[in-house]
C-alpha atoms as a PDB file:
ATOM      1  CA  UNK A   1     215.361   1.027 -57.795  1.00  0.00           C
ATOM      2  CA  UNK A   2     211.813   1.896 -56.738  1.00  0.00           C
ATOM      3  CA  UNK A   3     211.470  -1.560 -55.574  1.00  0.00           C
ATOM      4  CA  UNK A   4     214.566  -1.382 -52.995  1.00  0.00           C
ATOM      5  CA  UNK A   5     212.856   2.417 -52.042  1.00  0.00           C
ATOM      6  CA  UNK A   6     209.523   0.713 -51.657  1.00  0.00           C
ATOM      7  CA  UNK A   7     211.142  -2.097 -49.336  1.00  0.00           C
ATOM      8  CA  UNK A   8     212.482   0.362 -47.516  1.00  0.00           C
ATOM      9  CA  UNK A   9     209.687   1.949 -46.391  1.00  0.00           C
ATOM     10  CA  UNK A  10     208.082  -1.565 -46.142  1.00  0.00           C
ATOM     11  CA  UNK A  11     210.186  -2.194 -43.540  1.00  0.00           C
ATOM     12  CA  UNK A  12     210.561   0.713 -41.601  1.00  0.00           C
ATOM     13  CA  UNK A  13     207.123   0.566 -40.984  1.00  0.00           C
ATOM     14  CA  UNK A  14     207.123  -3.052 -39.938  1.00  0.00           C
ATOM     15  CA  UNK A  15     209.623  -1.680 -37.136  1.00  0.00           C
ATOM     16  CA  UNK A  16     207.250   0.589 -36.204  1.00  0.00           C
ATOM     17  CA  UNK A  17     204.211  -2.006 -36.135  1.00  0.00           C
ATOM     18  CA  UNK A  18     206.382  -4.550 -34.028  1.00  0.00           C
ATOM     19  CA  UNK A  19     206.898  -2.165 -31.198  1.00  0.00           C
ATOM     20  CA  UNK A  20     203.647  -2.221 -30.577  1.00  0.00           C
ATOM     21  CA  UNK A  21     202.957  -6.285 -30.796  1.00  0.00           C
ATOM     22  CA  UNK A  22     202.502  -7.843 -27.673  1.00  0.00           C
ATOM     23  CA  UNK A  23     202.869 -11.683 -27.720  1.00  0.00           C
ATOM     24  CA  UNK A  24     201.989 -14.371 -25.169  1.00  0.00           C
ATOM     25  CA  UNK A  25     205.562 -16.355 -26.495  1.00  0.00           C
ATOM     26  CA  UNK A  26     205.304 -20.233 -25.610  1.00  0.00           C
ATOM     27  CA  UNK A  27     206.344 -23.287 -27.141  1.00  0.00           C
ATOM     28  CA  UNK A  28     203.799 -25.761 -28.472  1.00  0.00           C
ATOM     29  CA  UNK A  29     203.980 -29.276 -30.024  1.00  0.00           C
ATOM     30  CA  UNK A  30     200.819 -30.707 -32.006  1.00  0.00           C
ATOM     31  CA  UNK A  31     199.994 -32.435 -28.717  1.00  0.00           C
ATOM     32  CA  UNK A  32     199.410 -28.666 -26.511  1.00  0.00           C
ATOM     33  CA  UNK A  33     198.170 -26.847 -29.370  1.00  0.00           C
ATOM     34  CA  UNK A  34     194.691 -26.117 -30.221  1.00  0.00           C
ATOM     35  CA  UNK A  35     195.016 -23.817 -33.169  1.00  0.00           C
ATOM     36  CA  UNK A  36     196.704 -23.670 -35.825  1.00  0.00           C
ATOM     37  CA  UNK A  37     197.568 -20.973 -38.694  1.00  0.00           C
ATOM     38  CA  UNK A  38     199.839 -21.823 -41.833  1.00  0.00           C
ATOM     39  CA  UNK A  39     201.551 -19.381 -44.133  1.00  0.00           C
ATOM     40  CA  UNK A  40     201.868 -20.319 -48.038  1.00  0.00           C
ATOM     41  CA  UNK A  41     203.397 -18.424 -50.794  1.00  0.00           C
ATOM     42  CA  UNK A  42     201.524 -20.196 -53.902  1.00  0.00           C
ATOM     43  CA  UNK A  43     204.108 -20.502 -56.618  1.00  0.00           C
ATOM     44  CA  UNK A  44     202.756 -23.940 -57.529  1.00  0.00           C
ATOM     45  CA  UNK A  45     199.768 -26.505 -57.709  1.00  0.00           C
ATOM     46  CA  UNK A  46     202.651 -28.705 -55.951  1.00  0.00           C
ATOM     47  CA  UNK A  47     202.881 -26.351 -52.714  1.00  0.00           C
ATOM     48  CA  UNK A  48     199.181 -25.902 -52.717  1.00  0.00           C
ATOM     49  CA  UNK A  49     198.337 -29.664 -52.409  1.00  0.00           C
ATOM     50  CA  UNK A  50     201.716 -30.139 -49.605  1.00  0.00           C
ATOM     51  CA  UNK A  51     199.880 -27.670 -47.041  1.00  0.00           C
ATOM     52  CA  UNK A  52     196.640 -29.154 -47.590  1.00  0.00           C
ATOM     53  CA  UNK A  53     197.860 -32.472 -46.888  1.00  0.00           C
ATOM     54  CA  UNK A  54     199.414 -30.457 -43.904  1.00  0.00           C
ATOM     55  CA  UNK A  55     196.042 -29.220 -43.146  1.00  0.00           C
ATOM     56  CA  UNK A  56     195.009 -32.993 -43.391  1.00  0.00           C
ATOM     57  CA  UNK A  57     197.215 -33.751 -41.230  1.00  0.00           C
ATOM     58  CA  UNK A  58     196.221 -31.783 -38.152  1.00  0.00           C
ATOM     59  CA  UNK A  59     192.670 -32.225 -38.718  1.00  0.00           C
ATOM     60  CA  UNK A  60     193.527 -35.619 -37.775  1.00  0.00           C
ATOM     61  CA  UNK A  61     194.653 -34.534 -34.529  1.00  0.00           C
ATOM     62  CA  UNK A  62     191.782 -32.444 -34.264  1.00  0.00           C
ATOM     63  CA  UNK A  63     193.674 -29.543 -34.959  1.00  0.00           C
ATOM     64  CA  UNK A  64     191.784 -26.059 -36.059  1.00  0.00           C
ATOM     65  CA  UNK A  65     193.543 -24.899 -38.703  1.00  0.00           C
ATOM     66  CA  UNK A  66     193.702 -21.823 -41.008  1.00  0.00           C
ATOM     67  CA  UNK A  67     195.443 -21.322 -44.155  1.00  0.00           C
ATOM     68  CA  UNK A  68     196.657 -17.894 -45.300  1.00  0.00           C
ATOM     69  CA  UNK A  69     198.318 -17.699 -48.915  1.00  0.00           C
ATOM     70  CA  UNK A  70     199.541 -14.709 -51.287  1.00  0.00           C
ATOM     71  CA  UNK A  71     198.944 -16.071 -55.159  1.00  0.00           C
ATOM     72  CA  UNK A  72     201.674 -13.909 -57.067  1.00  0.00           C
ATOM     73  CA  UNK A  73     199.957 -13.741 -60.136  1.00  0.00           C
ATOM     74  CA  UNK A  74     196.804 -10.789 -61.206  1.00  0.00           C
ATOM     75  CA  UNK A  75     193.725 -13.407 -61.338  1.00  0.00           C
ATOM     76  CA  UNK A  76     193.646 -16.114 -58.251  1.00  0.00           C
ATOM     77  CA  UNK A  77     192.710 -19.289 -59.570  1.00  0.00           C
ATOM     78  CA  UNK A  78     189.227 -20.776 -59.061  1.00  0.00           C
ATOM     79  CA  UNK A  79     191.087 -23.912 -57.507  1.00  0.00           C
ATOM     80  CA  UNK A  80     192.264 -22.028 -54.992  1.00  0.00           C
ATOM     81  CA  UNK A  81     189.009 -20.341 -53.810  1.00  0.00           C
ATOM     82  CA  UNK A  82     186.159 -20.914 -52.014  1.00  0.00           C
ATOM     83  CA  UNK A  83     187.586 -23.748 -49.360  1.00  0.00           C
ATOM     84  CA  UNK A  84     186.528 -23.883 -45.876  1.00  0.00           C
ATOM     85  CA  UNK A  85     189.420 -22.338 -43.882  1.00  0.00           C
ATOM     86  CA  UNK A  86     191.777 -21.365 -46.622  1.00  0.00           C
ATOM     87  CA  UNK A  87     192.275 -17.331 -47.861  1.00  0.00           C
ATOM     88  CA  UNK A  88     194.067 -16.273 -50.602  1.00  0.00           C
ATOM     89  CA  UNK A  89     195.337 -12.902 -51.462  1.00  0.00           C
ATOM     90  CA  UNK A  90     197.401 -11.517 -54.482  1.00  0.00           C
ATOM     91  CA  UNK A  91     199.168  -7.991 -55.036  1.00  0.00           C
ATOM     92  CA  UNK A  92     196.144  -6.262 -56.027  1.00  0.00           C
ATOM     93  CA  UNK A  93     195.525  -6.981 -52.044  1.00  0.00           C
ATOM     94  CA  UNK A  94     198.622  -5.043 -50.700  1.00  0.00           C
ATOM     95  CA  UNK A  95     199.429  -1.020 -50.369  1.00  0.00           C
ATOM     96  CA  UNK A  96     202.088   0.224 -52.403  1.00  0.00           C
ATOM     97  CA  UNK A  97     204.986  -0.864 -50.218  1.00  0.00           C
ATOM     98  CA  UNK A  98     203.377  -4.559 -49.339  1.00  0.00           C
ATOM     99  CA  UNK A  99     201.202  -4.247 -46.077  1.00  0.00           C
ATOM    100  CA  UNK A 100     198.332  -6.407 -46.479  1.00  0.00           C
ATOM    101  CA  UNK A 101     195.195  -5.147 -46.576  1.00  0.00           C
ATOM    102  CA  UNK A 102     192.073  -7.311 -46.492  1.00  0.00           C
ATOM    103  CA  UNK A 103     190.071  -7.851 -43.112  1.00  0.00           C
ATOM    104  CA  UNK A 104     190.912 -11.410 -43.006  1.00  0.00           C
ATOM    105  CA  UNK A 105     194.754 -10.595 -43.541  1.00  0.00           C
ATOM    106  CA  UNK A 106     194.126  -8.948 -40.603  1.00  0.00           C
ATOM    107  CA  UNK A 107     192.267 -10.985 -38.330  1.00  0.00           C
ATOM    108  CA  UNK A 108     194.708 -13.896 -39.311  1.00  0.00           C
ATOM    109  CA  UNK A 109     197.150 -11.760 -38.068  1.00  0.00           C
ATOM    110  CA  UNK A 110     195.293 -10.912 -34.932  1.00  0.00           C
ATOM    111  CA  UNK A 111     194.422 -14.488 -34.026  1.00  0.00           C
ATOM    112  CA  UNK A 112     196.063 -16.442 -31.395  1.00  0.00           C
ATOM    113  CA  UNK A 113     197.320 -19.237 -32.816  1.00  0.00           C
ATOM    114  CA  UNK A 114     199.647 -21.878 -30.288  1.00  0.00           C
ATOM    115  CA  UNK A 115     201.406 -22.458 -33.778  1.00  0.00           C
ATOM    116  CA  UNK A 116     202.571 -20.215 -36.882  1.00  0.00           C
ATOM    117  CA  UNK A 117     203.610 -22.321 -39.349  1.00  0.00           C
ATOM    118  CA  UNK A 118     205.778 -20.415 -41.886  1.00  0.00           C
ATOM    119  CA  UNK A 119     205.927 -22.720 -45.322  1.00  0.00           C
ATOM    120  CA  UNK A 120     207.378 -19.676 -46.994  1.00  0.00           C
ATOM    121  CA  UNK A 121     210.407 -20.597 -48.923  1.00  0.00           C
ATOM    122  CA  UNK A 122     211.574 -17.247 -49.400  1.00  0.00           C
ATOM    123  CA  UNK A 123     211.363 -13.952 -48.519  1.00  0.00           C
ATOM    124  CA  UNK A 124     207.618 -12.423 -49.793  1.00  0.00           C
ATOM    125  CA  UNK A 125     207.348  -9.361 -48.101  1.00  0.00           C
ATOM    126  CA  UNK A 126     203.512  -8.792 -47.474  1.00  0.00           C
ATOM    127  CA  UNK A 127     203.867 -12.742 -45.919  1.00  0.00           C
ATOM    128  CA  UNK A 128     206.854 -11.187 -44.151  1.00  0.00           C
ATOM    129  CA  UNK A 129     204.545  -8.517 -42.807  1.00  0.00           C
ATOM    130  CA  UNK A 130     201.737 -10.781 -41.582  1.00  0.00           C
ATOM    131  CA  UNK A 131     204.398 -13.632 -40.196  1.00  0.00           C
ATOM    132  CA  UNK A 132     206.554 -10.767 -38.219  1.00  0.00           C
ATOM    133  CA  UNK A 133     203.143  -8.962 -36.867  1.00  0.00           C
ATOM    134  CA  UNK A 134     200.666 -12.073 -36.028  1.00  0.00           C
ATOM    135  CA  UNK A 135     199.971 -12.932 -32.610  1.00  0.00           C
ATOM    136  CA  UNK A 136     200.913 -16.501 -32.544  1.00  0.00           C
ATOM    137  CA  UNK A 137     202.674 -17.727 -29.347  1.00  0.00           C
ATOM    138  CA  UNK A 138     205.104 -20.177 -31.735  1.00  0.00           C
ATOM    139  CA  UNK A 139     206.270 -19.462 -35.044  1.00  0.00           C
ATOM    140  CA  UNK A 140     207.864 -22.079 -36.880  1.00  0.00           C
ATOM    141  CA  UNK A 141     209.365 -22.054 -40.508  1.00  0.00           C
ATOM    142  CA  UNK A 142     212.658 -22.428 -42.014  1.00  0.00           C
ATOM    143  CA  UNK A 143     215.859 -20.202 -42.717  1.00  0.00           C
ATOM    144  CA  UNK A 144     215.108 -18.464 -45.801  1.00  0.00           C
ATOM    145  CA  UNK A 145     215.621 -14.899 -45.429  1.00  0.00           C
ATOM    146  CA  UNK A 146     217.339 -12.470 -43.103  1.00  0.00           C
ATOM    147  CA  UNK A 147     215.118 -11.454 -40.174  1.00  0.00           C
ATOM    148  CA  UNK A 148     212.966 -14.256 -40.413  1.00  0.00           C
ATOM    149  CA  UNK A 149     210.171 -13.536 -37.272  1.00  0.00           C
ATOM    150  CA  UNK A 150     209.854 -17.246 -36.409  1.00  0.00           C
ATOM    151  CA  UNK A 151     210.997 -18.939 -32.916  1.00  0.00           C
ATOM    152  CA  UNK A 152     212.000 -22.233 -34.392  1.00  0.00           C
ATOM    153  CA  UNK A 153     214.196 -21.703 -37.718  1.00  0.00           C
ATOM    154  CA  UNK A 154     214.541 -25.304 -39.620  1.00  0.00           C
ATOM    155  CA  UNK A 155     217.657 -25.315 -41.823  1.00  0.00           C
ATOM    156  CA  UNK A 156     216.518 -27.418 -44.859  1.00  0.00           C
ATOM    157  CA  UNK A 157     219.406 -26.335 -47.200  1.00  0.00           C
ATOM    158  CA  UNK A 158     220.045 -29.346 -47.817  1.00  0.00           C
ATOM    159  CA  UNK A 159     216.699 -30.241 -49.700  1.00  0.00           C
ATOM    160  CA  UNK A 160     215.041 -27.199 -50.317  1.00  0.00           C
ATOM    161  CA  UNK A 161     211.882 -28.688 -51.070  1.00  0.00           C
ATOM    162  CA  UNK A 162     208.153 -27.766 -49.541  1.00  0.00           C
ATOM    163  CA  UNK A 163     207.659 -31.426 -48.778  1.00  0.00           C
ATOM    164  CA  UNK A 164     211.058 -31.373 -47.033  1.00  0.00           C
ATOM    165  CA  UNK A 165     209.935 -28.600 -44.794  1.00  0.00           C
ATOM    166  CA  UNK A 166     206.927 -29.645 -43.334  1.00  0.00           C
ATOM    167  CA  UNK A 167     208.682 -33.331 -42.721  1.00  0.00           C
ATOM    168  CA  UNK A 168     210.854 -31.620 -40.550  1.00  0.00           C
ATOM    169  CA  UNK A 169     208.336 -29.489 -39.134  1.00  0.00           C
ATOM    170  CA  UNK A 170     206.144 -32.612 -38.369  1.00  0.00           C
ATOM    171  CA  UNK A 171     209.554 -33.960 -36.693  1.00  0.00           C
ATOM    172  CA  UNK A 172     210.269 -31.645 -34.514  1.00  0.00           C
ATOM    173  CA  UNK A 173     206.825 -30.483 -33.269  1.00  0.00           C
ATOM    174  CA  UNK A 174     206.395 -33.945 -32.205  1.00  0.00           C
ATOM    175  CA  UNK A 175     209.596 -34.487 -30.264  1.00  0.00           C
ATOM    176  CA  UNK A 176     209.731 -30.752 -28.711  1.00  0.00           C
ATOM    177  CA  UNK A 177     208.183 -30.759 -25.125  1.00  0.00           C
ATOM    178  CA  UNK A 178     207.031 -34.677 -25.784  1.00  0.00           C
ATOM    179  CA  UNK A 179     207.838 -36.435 -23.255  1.00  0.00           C
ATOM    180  CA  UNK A 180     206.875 -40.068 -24.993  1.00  0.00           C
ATOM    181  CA  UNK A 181     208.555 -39.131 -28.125  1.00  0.00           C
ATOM    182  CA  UNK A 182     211.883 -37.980 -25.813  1.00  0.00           C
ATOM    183  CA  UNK A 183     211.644 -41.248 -24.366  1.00  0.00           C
ATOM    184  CA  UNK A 184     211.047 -43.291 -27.257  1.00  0.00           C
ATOM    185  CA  UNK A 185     214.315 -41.785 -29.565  1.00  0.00           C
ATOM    186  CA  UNK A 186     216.252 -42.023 -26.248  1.00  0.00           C
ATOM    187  CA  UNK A 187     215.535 -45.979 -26.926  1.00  0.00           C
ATOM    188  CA  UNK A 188     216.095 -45.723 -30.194  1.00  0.00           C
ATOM    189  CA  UNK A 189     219.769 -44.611 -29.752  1.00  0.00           C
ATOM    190  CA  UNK A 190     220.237 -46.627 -26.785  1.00  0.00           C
ATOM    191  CA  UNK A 191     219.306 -49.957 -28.914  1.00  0.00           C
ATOM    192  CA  UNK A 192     221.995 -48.449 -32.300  1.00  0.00           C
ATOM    193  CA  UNK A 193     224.360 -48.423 -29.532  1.00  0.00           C
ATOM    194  CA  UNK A 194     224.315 -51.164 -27.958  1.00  0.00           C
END
């Protein structure tokens, strides 16, 4: 019961907070972006190592990109610590209704990225709180709780798998606003059909 009462007020403030935000809204694909920030609940070694092969990825394409995670356990793992772009937070970093509250929680949240990328399975509500209130100009994730603050929602119910998400992600970031990659699945049906 004091759960539900602290959601509550959770989000009622978050209402309050969004008023305020004022986004530059655009969509990006990996080939107009320049930074990038991804959003991780940790419940396993398995999502860990998915976003930083996501991370992988887009350093590739030259891609900056930040990691943000909340570790639901007391004690973060050392495995998780002390990586060049990656911060990880647990409960002991939250208020008592789930507004993060560490300076780089803060600045993530404050930082311009072209893309958000939500990996977020379900609803956390202090990643809830920095997903709703950051800056980004695109927000991607998938459909996993009501009120979800991204702009592109990927239905994976199908496989709802980490590894599943961020193959779709990778999909359609690279055919929205792509001209080449419109033209080349245009091709592609054109050839199954005839």
């Amino acid at each position: 019961m004091f759960k539900n009462f602290r959601l509550k007020i959770g989000h009622s403030q978050l209402r309050k907070q969004l008023k305020a935000l004022k986004r530059d809204k655009r969509v990006h694909n990996f080939e107009s972006a320049r930074k990038i920030g991804i959003l991780l609940l940790l419940n396993s070694d398995n999502d860990f190592e998915q976003a930083l092969g996501m991370m992988a990825y887009l350093t590739e394409k030259n891609l900056e990109t930040t990691l943000l995670g909340l570790y639901p356990g007391k004690e973060i793992p050392h495995k998780y610590l002390m990586r060049k772009n990656i911060h990880i937070f647990n409960k002991k970093d939250v208020n008592w209704y789930g507004k993060p509250l560490l300076p780089y929680t803060n600045e993530f949240m404050g930082k311009e990225f072209d893309i958000l990328i939500d990996l977020t399975m379900a609803e956390t509500f202090p990643l809830k709180w920095i997903a709703s209130l950051s800056r980004a100009k695109f927000k991607v994730g998938c459909l996993s709780y009501y009120g979800n603050p991204n702009d592109l929602i990927i239905n994976i119910t199908s496989n709802n798998t980490i590894e599943f998400l961020i193959e779709q992600i990778k999909h359609y970031l690279y055919l929205i606003n792509n001209r080449f990659a419109q033209e080349a699945e245009s091709k592609k049906r054109k050839a199954t059909i005839g």
